[in-house]
Protein backbone atom coordinates (compact mmCIF):
# COMPACT_ATOMS: atom_id res chain seq x y z
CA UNK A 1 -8.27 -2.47 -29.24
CA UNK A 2 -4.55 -3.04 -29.20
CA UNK A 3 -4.14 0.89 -28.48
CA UNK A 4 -6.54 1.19 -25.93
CA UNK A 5 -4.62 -1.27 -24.27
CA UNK A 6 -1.47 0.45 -24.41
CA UNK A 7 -3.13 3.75 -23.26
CA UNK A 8 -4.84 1.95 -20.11
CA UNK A 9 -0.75 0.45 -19.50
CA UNK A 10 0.52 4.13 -19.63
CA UNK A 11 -1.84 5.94 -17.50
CA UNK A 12 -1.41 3.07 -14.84
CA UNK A 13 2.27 3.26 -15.22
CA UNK A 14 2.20 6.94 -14.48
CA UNK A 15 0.16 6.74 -12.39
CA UNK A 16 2.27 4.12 -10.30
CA UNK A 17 5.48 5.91 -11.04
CA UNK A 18 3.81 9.31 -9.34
CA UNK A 19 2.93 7.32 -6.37
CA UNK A 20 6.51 6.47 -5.82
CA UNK A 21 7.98 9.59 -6.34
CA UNK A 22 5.54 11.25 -3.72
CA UNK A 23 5.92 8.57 -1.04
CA UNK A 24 6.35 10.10 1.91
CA UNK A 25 8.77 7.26 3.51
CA UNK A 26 12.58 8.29 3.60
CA UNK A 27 14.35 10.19 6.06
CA UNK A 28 13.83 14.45 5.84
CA UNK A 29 15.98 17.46 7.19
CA UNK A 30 13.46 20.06 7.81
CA UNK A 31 14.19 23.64 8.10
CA UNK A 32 11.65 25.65 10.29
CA UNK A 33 13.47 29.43 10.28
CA UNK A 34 10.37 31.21 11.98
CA UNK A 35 10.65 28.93 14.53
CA UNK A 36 12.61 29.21 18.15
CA UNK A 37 15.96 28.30 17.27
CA UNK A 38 16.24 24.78 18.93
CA UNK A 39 13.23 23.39 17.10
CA UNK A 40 14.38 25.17 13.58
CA UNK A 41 16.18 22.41 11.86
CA UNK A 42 16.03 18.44 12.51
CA UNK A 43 15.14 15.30 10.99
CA UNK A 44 11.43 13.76 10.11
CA UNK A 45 11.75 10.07 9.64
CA UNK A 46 8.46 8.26 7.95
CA UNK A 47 7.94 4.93 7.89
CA UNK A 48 5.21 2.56 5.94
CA UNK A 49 4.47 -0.70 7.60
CA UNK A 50 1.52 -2.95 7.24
CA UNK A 51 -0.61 -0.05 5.63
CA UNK A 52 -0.19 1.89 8.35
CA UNK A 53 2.63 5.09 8.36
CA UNK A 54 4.58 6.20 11.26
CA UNK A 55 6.69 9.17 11.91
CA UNK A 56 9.44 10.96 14.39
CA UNK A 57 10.68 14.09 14.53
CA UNK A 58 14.75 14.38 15.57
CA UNK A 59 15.04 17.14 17.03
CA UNK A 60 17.85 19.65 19.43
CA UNK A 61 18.73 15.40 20.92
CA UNK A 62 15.32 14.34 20.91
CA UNK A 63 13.10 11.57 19.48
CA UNK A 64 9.79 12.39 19.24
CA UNK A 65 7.27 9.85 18.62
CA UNK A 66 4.50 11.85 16.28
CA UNK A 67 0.76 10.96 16.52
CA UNK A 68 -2.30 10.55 13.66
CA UNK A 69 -0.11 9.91 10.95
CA UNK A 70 -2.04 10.12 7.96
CA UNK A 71 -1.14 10.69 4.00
CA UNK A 72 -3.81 11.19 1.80
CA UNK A 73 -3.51 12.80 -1.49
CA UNK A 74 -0.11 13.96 -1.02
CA UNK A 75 -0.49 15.74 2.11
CA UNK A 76 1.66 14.46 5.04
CA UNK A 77 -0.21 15.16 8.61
CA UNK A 78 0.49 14.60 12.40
CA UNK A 79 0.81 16.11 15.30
CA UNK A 80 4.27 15.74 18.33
CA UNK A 81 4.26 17.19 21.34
CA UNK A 82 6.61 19.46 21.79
CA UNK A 83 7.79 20.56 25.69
CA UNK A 84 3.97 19.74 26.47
CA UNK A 85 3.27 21.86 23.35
CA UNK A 86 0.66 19.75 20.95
CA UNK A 87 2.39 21.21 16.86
CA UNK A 88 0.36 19.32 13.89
CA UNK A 89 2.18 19.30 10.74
CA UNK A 90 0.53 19.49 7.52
CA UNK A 91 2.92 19.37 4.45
CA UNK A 92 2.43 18.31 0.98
CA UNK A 93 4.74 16.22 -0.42
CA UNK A 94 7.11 16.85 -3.96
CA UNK A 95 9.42 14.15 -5.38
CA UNK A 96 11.81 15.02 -3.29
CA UNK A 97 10.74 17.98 -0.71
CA UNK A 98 8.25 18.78 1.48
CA UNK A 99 6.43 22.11 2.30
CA UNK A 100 3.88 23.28 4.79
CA UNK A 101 2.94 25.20 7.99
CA UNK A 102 3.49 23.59 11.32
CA UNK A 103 0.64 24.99 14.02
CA UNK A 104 0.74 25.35 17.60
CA UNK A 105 -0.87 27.01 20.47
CA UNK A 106 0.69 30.41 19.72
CA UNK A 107 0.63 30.53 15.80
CA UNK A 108 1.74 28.75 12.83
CA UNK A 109 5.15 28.70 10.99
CA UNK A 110 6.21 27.64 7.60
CA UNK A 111 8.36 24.37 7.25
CA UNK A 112 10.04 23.09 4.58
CA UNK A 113 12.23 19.78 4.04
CA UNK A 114 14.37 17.72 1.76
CA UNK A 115 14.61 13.94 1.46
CA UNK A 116 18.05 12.86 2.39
């Protein structure tokens, strides 16, 4: 009985622990190279408040609030508009990166970012 308790207390201790490590809130510099050169690099900032996330993207001086911020199995999505331009982000989220494909009228390209 004892070890079966112990077990349970490990797998939901891992479990926890994984959570946190994959939490998408933090502050990112992203790194787009396929991308025009003033939207290639900038900042996603993620925020977690009442159950609900938020995001921005920083980006060549601008703030851009991002819409349908979800995370669900360790996939990070929205979508900004960009110069009119509607991009949805999908990226999956490491301990302490983030990869993915950004999409957009004319194509896709491949996104990557580190937690600061």
């Amino acid at each position: 009985m004892y070890s079966k308790i112990m077990l349970s207390s490990l797998v939901w201790l891992i479990a926890w622990l994984t959570e946190i490590d994959t939490s998408p809130v933090g502050t990112w510099k992203y790194l787009a190279p396929d991308a025009a050169y003033e939207y290639s690099a900038g900042k996603i900032v993620v925020e977690l408040q009442s159950d609900a996330y938020s995001a921005q993207v920083e980006v060549n001086g601008q703030v851009l609030k991002a819409e349908d911020v979800t995370y669900e199995n360790g996939r990070l999505s929205f979508r900004v508009y960009i110069e009119s331009e509607l991009v949805s982000l999908d990226l999956l989220v490491e301990e302490n990166s983030m990869k993915g494909m950004a999409s957009y009228s004319e194509g896709s390209v491949e996104l990557t970012a580190t937690r600061e």
